[in-house]
Protein backbone atom coordinates (compact mmCIF):
# COMPACT_ATOMS: atom_id res chain seq x y z
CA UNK A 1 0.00 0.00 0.00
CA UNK A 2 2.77 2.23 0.83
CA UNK A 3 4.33 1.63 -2.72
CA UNK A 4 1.19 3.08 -4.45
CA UNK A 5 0.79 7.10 -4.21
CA UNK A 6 -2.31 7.36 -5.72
CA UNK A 7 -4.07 5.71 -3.42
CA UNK A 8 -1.71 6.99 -0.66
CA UNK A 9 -3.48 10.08 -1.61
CA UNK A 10 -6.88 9.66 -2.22
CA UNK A 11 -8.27 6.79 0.34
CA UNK A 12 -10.66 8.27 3.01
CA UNK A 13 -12.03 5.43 4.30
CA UNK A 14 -9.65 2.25 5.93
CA UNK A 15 -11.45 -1.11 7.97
CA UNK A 16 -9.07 -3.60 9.18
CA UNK A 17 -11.33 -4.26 12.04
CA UNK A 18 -11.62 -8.04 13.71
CA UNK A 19 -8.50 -8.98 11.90
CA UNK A 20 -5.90 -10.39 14.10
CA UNK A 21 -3.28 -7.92 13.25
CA UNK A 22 -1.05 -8.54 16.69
CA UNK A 23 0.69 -6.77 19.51
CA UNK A 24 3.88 -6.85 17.55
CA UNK A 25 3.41 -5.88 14.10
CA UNK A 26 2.96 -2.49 12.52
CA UNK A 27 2.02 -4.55 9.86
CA UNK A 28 -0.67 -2.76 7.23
CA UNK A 29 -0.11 0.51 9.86
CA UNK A 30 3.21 1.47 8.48
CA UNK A 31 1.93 3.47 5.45
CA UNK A 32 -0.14 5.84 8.12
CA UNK A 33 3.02 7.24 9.21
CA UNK A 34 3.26 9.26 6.10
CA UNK A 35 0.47 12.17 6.01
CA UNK A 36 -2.57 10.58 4.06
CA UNK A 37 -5.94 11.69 3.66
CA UNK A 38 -7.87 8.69 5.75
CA UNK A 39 -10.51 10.61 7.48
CA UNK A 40 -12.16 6.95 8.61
CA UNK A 41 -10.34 4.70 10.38
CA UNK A 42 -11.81 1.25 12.45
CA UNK A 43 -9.16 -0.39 13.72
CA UNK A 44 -11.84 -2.51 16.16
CA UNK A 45 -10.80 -5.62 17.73
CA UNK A 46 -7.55 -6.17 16.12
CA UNK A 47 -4.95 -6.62 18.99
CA UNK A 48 -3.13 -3.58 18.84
CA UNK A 49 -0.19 -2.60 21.08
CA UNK A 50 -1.78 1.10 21.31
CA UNK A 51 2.54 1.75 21.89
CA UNK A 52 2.72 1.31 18.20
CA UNK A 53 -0.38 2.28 16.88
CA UNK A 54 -0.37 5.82 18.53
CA UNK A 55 2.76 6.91 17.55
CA UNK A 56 2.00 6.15 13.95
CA UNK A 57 -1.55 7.91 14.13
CA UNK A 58 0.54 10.91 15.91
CA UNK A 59 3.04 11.04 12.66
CA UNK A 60 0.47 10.62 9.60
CA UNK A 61 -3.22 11.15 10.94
CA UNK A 62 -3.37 14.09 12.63
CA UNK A 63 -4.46 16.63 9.94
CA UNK A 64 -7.68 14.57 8.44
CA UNK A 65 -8.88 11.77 10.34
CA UNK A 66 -12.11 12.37 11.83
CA UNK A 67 -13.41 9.06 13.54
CA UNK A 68 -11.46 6.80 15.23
CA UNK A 69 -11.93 3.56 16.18
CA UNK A 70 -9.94 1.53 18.22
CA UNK A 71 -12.50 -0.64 20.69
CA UNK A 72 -11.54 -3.65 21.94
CA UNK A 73 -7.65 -3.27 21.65
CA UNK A 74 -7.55 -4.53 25.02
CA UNK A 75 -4.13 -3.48 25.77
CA UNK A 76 -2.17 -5.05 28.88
CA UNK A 77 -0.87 -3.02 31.58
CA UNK A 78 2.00 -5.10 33.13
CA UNK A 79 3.72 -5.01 29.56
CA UNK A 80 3.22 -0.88 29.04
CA UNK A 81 4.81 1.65 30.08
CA UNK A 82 1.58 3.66 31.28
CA UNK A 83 3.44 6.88 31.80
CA UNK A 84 4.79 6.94 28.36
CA UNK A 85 1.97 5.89 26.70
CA UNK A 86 -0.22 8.55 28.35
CA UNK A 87 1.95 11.35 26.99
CA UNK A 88 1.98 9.69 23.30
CA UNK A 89 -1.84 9.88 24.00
CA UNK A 90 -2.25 13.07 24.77
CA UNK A 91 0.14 14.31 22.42
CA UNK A 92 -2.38 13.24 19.82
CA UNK A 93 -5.15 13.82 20.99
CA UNK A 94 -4.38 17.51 21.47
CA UNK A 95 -3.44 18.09 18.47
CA UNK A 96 -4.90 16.70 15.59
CA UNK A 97 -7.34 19.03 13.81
CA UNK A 98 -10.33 17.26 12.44
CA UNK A 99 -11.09 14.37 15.32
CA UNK A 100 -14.80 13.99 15.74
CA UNK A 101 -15.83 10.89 16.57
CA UNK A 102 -13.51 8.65 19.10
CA UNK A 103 -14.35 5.19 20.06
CA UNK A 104 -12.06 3.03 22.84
CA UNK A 105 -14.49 1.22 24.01
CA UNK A 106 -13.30 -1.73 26.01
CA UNK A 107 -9.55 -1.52 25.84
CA UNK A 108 -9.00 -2.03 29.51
CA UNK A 109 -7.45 1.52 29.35
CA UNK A 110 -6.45 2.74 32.92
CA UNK A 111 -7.54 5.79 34.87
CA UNK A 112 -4.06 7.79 34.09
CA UNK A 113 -4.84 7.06 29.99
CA UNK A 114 -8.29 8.21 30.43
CA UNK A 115 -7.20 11.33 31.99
CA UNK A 116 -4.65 11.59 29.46
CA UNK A 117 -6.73 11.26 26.69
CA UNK A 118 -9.38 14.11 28.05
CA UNK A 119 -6.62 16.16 29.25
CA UNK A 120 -5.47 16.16 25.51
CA UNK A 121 -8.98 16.80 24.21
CA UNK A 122 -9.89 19.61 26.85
CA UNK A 123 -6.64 21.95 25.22
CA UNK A 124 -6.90 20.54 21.67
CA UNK A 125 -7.53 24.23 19.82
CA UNK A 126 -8.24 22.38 16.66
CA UNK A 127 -12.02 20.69 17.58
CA UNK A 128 -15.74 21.09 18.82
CA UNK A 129 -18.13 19.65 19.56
CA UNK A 130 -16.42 15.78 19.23
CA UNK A 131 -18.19 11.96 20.63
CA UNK A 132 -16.13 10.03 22.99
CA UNK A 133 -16.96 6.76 24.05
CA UNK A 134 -14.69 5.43 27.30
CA UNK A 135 -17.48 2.91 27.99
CA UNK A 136 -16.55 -0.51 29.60
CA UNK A 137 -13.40 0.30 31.08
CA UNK A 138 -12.04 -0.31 34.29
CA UNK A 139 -11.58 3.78 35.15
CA UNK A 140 -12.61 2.71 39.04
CA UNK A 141 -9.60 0.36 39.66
CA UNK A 142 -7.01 2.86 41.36
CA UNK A 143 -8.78 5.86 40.36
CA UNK A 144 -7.67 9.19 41.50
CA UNK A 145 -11.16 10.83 42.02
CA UNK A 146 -9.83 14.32 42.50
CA UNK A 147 -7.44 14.37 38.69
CA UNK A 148 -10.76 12.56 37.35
CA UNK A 149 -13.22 15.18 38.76
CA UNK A 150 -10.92 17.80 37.12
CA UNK A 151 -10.84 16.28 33.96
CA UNK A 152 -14.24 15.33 33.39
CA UNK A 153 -14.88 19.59 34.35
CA UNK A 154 -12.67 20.98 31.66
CA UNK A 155 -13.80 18.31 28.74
CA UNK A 156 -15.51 21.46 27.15
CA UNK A 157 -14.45 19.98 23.42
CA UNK A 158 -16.54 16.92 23.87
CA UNK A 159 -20.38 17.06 23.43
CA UNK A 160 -21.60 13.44 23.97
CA UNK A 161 -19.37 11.00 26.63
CA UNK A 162 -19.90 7.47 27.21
CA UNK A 163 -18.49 6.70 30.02
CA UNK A 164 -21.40 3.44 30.82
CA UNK A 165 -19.87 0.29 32.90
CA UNK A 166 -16.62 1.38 33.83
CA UNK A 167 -16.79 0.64 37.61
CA UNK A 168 -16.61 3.98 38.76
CA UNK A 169 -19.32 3.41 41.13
CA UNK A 170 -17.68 4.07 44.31
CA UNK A 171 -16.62 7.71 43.76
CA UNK A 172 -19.83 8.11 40.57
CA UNK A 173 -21.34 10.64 43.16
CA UNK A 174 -18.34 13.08 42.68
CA UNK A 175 -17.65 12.53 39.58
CA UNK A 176 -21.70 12.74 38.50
CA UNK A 177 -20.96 16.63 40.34
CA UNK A 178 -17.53 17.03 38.36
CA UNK A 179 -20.01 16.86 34.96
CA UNK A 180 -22.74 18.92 36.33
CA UNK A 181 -19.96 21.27 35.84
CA UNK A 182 -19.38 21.07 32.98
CA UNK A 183 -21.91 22.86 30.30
CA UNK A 184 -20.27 21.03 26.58
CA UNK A 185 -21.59 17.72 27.54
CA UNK A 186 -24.82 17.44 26.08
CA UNK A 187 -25.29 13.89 25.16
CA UNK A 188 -24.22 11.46 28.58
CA UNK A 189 -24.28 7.79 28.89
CA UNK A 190 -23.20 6.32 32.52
CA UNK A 191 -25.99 3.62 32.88
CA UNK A 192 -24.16 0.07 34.74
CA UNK A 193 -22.34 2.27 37.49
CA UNK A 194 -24.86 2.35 40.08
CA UNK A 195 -23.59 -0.15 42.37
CA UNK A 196 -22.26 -1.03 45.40
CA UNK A 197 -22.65 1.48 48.51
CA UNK A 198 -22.53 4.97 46.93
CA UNK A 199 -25.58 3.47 44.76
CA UNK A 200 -27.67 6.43 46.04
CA UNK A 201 -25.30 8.92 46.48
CA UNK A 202 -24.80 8.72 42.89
CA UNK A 203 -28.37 8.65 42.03
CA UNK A 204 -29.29 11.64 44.53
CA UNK A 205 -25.85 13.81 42.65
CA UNK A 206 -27.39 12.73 39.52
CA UNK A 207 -31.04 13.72 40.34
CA UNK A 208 -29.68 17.36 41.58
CA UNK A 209 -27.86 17.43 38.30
CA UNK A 210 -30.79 17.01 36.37
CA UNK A 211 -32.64 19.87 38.50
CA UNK A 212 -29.75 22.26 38.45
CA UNK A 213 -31.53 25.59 36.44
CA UNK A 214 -27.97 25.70 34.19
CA UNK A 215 -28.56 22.05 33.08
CA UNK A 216 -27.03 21.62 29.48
CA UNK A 217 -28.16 17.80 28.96
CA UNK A 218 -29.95 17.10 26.15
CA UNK A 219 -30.06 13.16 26.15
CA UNK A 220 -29.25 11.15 28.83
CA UNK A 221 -28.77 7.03 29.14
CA UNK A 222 -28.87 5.25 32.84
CA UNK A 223 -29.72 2.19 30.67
CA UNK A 224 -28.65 -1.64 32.50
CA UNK A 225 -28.52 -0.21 35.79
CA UNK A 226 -30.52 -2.39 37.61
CA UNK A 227 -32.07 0.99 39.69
CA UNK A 228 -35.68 -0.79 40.17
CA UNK A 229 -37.71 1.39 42.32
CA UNK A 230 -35.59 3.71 43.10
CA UNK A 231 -35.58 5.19 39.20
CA UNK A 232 -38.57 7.03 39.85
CA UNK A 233 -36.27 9.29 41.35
CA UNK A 234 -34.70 10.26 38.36
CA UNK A 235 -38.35 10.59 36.48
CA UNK A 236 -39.06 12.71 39.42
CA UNK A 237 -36.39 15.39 38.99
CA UNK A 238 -37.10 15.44 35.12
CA UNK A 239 -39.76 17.11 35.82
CA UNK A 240 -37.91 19.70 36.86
CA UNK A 241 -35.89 20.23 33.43
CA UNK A 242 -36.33 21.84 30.50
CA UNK A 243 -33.01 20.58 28.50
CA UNK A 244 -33.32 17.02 28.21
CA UNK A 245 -35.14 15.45 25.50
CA UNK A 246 -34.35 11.70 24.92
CA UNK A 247 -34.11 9.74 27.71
CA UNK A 248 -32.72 5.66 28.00
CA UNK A 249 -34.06 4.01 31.72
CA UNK A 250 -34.62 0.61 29.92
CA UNK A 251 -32.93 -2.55 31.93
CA UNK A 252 -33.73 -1.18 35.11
CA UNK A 253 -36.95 -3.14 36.29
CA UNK A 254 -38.09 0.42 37.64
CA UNK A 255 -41.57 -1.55 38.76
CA UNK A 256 -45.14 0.22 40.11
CA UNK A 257 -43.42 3.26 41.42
CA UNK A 258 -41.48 3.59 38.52
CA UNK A 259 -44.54 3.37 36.24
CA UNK A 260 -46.79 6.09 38.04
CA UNK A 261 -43.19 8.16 38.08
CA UNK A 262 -43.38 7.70 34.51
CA UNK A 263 -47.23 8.38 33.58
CA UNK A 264 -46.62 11.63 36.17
CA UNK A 265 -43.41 12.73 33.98
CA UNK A 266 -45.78 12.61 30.70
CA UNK A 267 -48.29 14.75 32.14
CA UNK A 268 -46.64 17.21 33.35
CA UNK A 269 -45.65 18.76 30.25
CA UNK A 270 -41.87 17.85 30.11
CA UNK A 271 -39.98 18.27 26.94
CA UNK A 272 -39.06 14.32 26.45
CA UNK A 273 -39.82 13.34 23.12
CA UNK A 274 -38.03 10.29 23.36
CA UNK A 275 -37.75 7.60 26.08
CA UNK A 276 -36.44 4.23 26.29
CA UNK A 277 -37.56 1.69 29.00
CA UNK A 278 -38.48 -2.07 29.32
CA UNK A 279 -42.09 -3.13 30.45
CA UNK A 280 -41.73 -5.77 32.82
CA UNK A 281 -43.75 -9.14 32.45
CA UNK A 282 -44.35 -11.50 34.73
């Protein structure tokens, strides 16, 4: 690929996920260290050492690419060097120019590459307005809830953040307050986090969230978080906004209560115009 210019040139579009592609190998990669006009770019599932892969991205992909898509890399931590990695990361991410769409899903990234990867994002000059999904990651395991908080504040270049099952549920109270702080974020998924003690904590953060009169949410997911009764909470508070108009609560068995929440929401002249939830059948 690398020998042909023309196509060097002129290809926008490159999938190469779900092939086995290794740790070890640039492989196919090589010919995106030279600038090239690849705007797409799924690189799914392909067991990538994200060691290699970033510094290539950093060399020949940061003037056009636009979506990114590296889920399911799931990169191993006792053979990185996290530190340097981070810096590679955020390197990138702060400065290429066209990023819109970013996907690393399930790559078993680490709290310090998450906050890496935002801290990049949050002084990028280059972007607006750009998707980031962190979902299933293990961000809880050794988290430091204060850098996290911080991060998740300044992320004013992202407008819609996954951040759904990533076992932040111990400290999801704070960092629920760190994004009620934050007025880019418009589009927020964080459903299968509401577990363990701080369960609700996090919903009472989120419900006050949802209240606040500066509220900049426009869709909101708490999908798969096994809430039951206590989501009528959450339909409680909507009532209170003006912002948010698709909402996901389905997987959460909210019950009776959660039904009358539900039927009260809809009558009280709420903005919704799109909701999500599973009827429960016995």
């Amino acid at each position: 690929m690398k020998q042909n210019q023309d196509l060097l040139y002129s290809l926008t579009h490159l999938d190469l996920s779900e092939n086995p592609l290794g740790p070890e190998s640039q492989g196919p990669l090589v010919f995106l260290k030279e600038p090239q006009t690849v705007t797409t770019l799924n690189l799914s599932k392909c067991g990538l050492n994200f060691e290699l892969v970033f510094p290539i991205l950093l060399r020949g992909c940061q003037q056009h690419l636009r979506d990114l898509d590296l889920s399911q890399n799931r990169i191993n931590v006792k053979k990185l060097n996290v530190t340097s990695l981070g810096q590679i990361m955020q390197q990138f991410f702060s400065s290429a120019i066209s990023l819109q769409v970013i996907n690393l899903s399930d790559c078993k990234l680490t709290p310090d590459l998450a906050i890496a990867i935002m801290e990049g994002l949050s002084v990028n000059p280059n972007i607006s307005d750009t998707t980031l999904n962190l979902s299933s990651n293990e961000l809880g395991h050794g988290l430091d809830v204060r850098s996290m908080s911080d991060s998740l504040s300044r992320l004013k270049k992202v407008n819609t953040l996954n951040i759904s099952n990533t076992n932040i549920d111990q400290d999801l109270s704070r960092l629920i307050e760190a994004l009620g702080l934050n007025r880019s974020i418009k589009h927020l998924s964080i459903g299968q986090n509401f577990e363990g003690r701080e369960r609700i904590e996090g919903v009472k953060q989120l419900c006050r969230m949802i209240k606040a009169d500066d509220c900049c949410l426009e869709s909101l997911d708490i999908s798969d978080s096994k809430l039951k009764e206590v989501t009528s909470a959450i339909l409680n508070s909507l009532i209170y906004n003006d912002s948010i108009v698709k909402l996901d609560i389905s997987g959460n068995g909210m019950g009776t209560h959660g039904l009358r929440a539900m039927v009260k929401l809809l009558l009280s002249g709420t903005q919704l115009k799109y909701v999500t939830h599973t009827i429960q059948t016995q």
